[in-house]
Protein backbone atom coordinates (compact mmCIF):
# COMPACT_ATOMS: atom_id res chain seq x y z
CA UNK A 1 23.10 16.90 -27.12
CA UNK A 2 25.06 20.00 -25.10
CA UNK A 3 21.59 21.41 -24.68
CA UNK A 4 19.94 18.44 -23.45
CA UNK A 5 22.68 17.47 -21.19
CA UNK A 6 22.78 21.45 -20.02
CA UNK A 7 18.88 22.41 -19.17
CA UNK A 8 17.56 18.80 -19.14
CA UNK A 9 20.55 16.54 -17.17
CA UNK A 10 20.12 13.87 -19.65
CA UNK A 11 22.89 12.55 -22.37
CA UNK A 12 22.76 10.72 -25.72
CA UNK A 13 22.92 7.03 -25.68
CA UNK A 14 24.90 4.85 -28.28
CA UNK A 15 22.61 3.57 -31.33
CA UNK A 16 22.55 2.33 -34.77
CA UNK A 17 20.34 2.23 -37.63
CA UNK A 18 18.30 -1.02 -36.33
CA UNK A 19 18.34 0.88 -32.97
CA UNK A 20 17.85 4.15 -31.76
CA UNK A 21 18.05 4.33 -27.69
CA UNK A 22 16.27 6.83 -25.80
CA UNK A 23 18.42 9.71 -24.04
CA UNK A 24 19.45 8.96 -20.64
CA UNK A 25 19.85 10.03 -17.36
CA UNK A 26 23.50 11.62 -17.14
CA UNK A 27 24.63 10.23 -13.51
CA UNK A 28 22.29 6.52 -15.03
CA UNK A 29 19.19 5.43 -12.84
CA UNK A 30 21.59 4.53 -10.02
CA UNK A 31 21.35 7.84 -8.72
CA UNK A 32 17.64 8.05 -8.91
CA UNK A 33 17.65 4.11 -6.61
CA UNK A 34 20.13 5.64 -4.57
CA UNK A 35 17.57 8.41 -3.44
CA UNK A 36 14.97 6.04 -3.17
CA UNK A 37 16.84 3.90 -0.79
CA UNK A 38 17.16 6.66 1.79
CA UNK A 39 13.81 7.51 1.48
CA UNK A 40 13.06 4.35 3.43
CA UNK A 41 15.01 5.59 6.37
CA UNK A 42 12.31 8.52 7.00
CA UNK A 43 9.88 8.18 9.58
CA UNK A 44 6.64 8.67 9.92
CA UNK A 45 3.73 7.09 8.29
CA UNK A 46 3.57 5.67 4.59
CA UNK A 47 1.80 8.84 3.34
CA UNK A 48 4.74 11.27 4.33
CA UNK A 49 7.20 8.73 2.53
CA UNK A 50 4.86 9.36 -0.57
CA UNK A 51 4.87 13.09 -0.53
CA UNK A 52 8.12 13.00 0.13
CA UNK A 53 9.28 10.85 -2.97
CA UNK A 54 6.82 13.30 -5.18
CA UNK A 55 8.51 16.07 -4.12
CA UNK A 56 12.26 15.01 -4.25
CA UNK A 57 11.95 11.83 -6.65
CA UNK A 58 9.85 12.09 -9.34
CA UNK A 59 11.06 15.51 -10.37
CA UNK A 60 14.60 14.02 -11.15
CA UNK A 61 12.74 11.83 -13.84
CA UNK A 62 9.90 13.34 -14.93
CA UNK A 63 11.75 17.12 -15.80
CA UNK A 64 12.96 15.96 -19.33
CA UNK A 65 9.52 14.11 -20.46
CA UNK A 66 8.92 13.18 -23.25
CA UNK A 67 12.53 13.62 -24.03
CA UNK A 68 13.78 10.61 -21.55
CA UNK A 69 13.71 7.06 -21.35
CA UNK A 70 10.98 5.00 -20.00
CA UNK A 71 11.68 4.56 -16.41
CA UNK A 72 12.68 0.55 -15.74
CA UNK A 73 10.18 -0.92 -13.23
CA UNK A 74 12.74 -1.63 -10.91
CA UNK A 75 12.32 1.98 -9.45
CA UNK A 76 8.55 1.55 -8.80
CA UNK A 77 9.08 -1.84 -7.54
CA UNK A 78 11.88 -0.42 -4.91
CA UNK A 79 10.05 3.16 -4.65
CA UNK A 80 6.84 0.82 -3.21
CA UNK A 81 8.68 -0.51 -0.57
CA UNK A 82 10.65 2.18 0.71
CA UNK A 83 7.50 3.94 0.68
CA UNK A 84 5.65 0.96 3.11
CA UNK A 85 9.42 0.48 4.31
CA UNK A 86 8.42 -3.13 3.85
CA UNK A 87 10.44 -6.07 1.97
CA UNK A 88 6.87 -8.22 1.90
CA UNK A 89 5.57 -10.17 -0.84
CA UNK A 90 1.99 -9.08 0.31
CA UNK A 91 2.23 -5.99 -1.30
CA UNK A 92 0.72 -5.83 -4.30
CA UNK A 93 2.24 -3.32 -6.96
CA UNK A 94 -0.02 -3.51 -9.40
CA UNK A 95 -2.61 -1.89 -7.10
CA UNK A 96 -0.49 -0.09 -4.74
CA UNK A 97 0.25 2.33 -8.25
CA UNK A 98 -2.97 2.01 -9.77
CA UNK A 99 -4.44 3.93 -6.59
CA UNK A 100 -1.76 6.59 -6.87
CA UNK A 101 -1.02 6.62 -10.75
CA UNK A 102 0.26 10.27 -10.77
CA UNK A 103 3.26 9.40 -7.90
CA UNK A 104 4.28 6.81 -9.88
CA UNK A 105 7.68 7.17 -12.06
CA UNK A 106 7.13 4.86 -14.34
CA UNK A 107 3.26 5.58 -15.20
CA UNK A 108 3.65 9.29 -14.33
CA UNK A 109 6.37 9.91 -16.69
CA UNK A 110 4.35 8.64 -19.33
CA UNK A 111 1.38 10.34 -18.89
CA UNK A 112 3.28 13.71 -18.64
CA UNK A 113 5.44 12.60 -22.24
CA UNK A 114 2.30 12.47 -23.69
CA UNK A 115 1.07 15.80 -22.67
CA UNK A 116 3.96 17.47 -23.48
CA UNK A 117 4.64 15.84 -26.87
CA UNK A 118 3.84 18.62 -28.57
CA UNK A 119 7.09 20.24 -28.10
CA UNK A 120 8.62 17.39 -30.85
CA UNK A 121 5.73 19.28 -33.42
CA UNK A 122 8.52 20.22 -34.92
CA UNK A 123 11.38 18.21 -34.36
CA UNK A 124 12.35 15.84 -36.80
CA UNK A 125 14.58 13.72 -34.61
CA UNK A 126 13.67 9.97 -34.95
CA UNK A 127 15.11 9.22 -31.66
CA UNK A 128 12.95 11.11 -29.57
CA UNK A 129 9.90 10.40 -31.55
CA UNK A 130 10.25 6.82 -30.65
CA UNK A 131 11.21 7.45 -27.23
CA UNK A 132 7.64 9.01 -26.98
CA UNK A 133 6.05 5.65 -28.71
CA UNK A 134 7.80 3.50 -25.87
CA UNK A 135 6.30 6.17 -23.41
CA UNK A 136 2.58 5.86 -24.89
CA UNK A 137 2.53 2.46 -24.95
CA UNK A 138 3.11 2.49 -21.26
CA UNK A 139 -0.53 3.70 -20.91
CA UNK A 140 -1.65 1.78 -23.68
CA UNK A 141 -1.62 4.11 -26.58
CA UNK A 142 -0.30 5.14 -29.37
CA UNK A 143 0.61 8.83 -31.06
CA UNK A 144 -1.72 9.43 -34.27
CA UNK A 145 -0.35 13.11 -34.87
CA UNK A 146 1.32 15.73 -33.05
CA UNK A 147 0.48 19.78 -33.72
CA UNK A 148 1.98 22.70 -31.63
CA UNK A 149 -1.20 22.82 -29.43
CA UNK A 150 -2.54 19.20 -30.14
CA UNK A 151 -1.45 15.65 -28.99
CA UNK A 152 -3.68 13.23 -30.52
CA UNK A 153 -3.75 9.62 -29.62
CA UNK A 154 -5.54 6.64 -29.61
CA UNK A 155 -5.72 2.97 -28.10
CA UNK A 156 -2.38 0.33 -29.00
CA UNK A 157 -3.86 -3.08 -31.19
CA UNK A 158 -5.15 -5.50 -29.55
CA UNK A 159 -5.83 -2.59 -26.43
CA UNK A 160 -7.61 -3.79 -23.19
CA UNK A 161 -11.79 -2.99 -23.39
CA UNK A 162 -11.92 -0.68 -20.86
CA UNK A 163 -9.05 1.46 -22.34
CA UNK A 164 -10.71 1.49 -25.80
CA UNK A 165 -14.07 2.36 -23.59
CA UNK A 166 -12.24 5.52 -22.27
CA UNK A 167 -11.27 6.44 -25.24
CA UNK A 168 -14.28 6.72 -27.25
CA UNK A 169 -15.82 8.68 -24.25
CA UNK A 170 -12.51 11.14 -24.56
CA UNK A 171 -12.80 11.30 -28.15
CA UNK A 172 -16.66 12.65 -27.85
CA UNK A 173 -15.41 15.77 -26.26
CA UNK A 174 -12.76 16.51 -28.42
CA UNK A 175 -12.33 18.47 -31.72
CA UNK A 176 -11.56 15.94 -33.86
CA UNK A 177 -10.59 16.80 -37.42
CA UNK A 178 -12.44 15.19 -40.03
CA UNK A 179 -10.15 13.33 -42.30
CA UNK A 180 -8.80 11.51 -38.70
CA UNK A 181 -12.60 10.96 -37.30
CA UNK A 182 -13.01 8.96 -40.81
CA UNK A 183 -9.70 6.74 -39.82
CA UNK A 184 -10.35 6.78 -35.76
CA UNK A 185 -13.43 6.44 -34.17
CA UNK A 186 -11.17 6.52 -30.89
CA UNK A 187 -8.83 9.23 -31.12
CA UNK A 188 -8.94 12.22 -28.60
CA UNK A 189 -6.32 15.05 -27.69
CA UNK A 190 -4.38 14.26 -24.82
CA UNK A 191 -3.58 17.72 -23.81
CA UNK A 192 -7.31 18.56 -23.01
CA UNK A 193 -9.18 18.08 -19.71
CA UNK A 194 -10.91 15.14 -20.72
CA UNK A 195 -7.84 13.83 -22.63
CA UNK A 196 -6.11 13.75 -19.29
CA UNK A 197 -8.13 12.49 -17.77
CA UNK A 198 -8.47 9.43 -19.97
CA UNK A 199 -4.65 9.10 -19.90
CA UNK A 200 -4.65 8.43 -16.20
CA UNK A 201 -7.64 6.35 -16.70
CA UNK A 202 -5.77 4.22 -18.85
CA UNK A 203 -1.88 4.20 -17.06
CA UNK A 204 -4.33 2.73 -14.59
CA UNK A 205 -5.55 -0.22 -16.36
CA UNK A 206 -2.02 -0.73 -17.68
CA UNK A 207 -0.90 -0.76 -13.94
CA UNK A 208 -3.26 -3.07 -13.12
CA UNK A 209 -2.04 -5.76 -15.97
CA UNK A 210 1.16 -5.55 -14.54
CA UNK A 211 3.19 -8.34 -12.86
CA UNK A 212 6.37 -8.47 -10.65
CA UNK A 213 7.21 -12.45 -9.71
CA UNK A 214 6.67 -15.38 -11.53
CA UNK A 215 3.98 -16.92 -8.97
CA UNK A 216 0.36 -15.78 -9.62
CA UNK A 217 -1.50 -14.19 -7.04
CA UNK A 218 -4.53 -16.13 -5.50
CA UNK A 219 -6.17 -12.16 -4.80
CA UNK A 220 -6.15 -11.30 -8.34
CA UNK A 221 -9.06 -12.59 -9.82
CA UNK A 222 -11.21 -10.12 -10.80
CA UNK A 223 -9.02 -7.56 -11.21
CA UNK A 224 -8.96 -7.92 -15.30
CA UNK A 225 -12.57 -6.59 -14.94
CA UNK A 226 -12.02 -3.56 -11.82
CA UNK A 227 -13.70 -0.44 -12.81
CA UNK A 228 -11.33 2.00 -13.05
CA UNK A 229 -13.91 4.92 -13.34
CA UNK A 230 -15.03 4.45 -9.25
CA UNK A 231 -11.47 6.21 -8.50
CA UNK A 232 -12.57 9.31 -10.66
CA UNK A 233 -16.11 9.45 -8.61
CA UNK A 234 -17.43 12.17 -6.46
CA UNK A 235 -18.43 10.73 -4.37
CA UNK A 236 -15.54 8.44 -3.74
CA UNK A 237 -13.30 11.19 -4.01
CA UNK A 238 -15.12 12.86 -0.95
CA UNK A 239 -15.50 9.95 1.03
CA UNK A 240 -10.98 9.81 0.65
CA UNK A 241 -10.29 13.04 1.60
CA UNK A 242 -12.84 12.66 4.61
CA UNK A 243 -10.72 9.73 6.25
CA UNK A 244 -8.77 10.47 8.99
CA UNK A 245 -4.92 9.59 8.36
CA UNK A 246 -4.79 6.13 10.38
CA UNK A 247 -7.55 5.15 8.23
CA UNK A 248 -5.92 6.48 5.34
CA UNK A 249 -3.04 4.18 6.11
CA UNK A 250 -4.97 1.56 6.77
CA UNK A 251 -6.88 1.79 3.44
CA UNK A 252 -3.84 1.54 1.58
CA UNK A 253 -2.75 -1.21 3.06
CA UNK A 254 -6.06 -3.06 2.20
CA UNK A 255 -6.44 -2.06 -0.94
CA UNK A 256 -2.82 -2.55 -1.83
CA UNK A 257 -3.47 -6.59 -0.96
CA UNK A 258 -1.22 -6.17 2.00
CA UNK A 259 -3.29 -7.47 4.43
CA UNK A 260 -1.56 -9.27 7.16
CA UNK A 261 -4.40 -12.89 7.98
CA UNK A 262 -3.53 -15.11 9.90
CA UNK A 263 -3.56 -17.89 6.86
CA UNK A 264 -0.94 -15.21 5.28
CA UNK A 265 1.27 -14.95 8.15
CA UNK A 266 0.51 -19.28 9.02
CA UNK A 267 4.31 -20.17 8.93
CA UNK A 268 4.93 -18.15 12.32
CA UNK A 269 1.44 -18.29 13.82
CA UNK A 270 -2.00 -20.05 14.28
CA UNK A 271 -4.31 -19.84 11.38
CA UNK A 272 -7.63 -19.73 13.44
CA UNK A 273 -9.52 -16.08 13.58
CA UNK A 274 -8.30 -14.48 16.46
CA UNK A 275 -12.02 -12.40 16.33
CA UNK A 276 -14.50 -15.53 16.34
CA UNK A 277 -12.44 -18.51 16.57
CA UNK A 278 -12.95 -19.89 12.92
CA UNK A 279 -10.02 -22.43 11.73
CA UNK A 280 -8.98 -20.83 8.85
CA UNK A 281 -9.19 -17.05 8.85
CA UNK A 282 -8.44 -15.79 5.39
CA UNK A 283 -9.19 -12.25 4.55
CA UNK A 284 -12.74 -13.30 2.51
CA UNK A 285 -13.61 -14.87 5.89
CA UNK A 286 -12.62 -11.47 7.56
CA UNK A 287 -14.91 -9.72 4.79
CA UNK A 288 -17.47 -12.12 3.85
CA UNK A 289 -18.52 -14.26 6.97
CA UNK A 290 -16.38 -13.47 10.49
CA UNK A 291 -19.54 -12.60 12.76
CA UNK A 292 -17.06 -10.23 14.63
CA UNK A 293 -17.72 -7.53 11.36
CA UNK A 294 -21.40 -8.54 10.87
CA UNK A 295 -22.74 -5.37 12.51
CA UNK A 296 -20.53 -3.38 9.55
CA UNK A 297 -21.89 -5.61 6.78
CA UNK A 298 -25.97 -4.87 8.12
CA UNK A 299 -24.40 -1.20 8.44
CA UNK A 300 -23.74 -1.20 4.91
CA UNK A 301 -26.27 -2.95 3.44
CA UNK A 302 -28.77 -0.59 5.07
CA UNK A 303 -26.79 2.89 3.96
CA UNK A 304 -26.35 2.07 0.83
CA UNK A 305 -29.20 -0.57 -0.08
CA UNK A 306 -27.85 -3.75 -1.55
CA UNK A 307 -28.55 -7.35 -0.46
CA UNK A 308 -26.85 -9.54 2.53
CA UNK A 309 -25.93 -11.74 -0.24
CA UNK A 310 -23.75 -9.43 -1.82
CA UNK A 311 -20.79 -9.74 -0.06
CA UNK A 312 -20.32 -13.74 -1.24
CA UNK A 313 -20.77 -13.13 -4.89
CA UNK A 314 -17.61 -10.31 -5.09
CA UNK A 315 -14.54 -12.27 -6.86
CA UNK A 316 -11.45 -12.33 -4.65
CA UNK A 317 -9.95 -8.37 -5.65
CA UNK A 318 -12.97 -7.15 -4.10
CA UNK A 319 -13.23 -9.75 -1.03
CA UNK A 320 -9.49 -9.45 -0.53
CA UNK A 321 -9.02 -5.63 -1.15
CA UNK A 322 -11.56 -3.58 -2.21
CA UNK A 323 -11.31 -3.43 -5.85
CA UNK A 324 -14.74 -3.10 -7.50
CA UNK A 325 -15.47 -4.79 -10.71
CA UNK A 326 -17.96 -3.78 -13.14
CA UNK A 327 -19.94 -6.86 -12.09
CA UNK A 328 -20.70 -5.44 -8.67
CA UNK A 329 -23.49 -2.98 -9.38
CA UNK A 330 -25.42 -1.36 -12.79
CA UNK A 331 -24.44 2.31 -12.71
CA UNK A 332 -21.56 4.31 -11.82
CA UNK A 333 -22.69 5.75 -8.59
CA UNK A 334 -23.66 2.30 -7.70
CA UNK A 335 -20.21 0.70 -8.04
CA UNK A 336 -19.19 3.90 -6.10
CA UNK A 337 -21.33 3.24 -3.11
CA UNK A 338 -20.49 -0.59 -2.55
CA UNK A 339 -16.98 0.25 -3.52
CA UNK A 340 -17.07 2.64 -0.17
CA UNK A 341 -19.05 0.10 1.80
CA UNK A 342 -16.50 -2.86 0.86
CA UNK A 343 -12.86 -0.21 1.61
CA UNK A 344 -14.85 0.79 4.47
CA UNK A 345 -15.25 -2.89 6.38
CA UNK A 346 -11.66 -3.34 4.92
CA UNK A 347 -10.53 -0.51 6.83
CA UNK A 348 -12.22 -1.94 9.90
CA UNK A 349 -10.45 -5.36 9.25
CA UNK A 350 -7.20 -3.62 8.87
CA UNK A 351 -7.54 -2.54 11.73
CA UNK A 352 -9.21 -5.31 14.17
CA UNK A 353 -6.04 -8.09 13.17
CA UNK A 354 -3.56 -5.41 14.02
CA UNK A 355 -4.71 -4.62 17.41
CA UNK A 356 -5.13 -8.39 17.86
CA UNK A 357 -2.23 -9.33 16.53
CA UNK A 358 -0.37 -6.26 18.80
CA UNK A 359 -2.43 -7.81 22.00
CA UNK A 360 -1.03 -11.44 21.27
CA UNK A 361 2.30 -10.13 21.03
CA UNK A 362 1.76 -8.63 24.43
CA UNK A 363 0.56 -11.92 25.82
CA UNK A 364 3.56 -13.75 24.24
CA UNK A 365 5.91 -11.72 26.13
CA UNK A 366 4.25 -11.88 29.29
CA UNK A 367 4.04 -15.18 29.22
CA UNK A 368 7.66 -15.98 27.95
CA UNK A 369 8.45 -13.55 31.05
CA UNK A 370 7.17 -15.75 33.57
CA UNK A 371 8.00 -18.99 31.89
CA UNK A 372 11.54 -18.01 32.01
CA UNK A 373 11.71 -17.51 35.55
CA UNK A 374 10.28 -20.84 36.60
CA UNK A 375 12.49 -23.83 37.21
CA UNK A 376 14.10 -26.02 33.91
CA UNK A 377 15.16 -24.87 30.60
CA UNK A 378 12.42 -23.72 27.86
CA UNK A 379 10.95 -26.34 25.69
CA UNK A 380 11.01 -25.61 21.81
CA UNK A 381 7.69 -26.48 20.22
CA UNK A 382 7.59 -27.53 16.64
CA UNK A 383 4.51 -27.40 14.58
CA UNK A 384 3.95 -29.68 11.60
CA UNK A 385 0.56 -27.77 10.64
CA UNK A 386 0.09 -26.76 6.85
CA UNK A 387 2.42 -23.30 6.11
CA UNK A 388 1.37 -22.84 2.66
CA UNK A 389 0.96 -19.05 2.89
CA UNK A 390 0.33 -19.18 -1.05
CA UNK A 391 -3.35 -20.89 -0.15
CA UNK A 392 -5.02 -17.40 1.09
CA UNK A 393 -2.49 -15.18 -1.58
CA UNK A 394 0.41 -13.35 -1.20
């Protein structure tokens, strides 16, 4: 415990037999949210606040993995927004983490406990070896053996498809000894390159099964069956680190079902399209049909050679930001391509309703300007039009 609370900044928590509580942070996780509170209080755009918290946040919880407890969701939830420095409901965590699983300190701690679980090899203490079990479940698996060099895992019961996918693919590159190949067609070292890589893989699809709020989003259907391997492409990965940063910014705001419609935003404006004048312009009508973003769609179709009638069969994570499903094309590299072409027009939608909605703020003031100078008090309007904003999703 002097050790731990020396090198690692962590102490001993109270247990019993029934119980056995995972060390701590010594100055408690109020320290960590009170970091994460002033983060929100730098400026600059959302991708220096995310650097930033990487650099200066996630070391304070991720130095003593695996021998730590499992970050509560509370600091992911908070981190999120002082990241987007943003208190709306529109933000989706689920995705916002998914697309950045190693920044997260929740999902991030737990892939790096798993890695580093070796160290407990040989340790006997039952306290930290079930503090790694709560870690691995995180990312939806569960600690078959531990050797000084090896970590070998394998999917939780009952384990999503796609994880249990991952891992058979992980466990074909792996040395796997005999007697454990017999037992586990699935296991596969998690300290090896393609071990890793199926960790992240899965702390993805874990994210993405997550849930803050009681009220269901209307955006998230789909999403059980997004293809987690896209993120991991090539040629996805190049077309990223090719954007320039407002697009950047603007893609994570899309994909991160943040995506400011007018339907979304009906309590304190007009629902119709401010881009063609439709009556109710929801972000599939900004994707699927607005004729102000046909020219991208025909743009699309013709790069990357898929149908006009593609865009109307996606389920609502892909119409309403960008998440491709397995559904959405045969191969790999074609989920890839119409997972560019559908961020892509998101970006440009992104875009197009903030410039409109910055050019009817201008208007607005103008025209409360000169209505202010004329004769006779100003009249307060009251409109009784329908405000659900839960119709288009939050």
């Amino acid at each position: 415990q002097c050790l731990l609370g020396a090198f690692l900044g962590v102490i001993a928590a109270a247990g019993s037999y029934q119980q056995t509580p995972s060390p701590q942070l010594r100055g408690g996780w109020d320290s960590v949210q009170a970091v994460v509170q002033r983060l929100a209080s730098v400026p600059g755009p959302k991708e220096a606040r995310d650097r930033l918290a990487a650099v200066c946040i996630l070391p304070k919880i991720r130095w003593a993995a695996p021998c730590i407890a499992v970050p509560p969701i509370t600091i992911d939830k908070h981190l999120m927004r002082s990241i987007t420095q943003s208190a709306s409901t529109l933000w989706c965590y689920a995705r916002f983490w998914s697309d950045n699983i190693l920044h997260s300190p929740r999902f991030a701690t737990a892939i790096l406990a798993v890695k580093n679980a070796n160290i407990l090899a040989s340790e006997g203490s039952q306290t930290l070896r079930d503090t790694l079990r709560k870690h691995a479940a995180i990312i939806g698996l569960s600690v078959a053996s531990i050797t000084e060099t090896e970590v070998w895992v394998h999917p939780i019961a009952n384990a999503d498809e796609r994880i249990q996918e991952i891992a058979r693919k992980a466990s074909c590159h792996s040395s796997v000894p005999w007697k454990m190949r017999q037992q586990l067609n699935d296991v596969f070292d998690a300290r090896s390159a393609s071990g890793q890589h199926a960790c992240r893989a899965a702390a993805r699809v874990m994210c993405l099964r997550q849930r803050i709020g009681t009220k269901p989003r209307f955006d998230e259907e789909g999403l059980q069956e997004a293809d987690i391997e896209v993120l991991s492409s090539p040629l996805w990965k190049r077309w990223i680190c090719a954007l320039p940063a407002n697009e950047r910014g603007a893609l994570r705001t899309w994909r991160s079902g943040a995506l400011a419609t007018p339907t979304r935003m009906s309590k304190h404006r007009d629902p119709v399209c401010p881009l063609c004048g439709a009556e109710w312009a929801s972000a599939r009508h900004c994707w699927a049909d607005c004729p102000h973003f046909e020219e991208n769609r025909r743009a699309e179709e013709k790069l990357f050679g898929f149908d006009s009638a593609w865009w109307s069969r996606q389920p609502a994570c892909t119409s309403k930001s960008g998440w491709i499903t397995l559904n959405a094309a045969r191969t790999l590299e074609g989920r890839a391509k119409t997972a560019i072409a559908a961020n892509r027009l998101g970006i440009a939608i992104v875009i197009a309703l903030a410039e409109a909605a910055q050019g009817m703020g201008s208007n607005n003031k103008r025209s409360s300007g000169s209505s202010s100078s004329s004769a006779g008090p100003p009249v307060k309007r009251c409109r009784t039009a329908s405000c659900d904003g839960n119709r288009d999703a939050a």
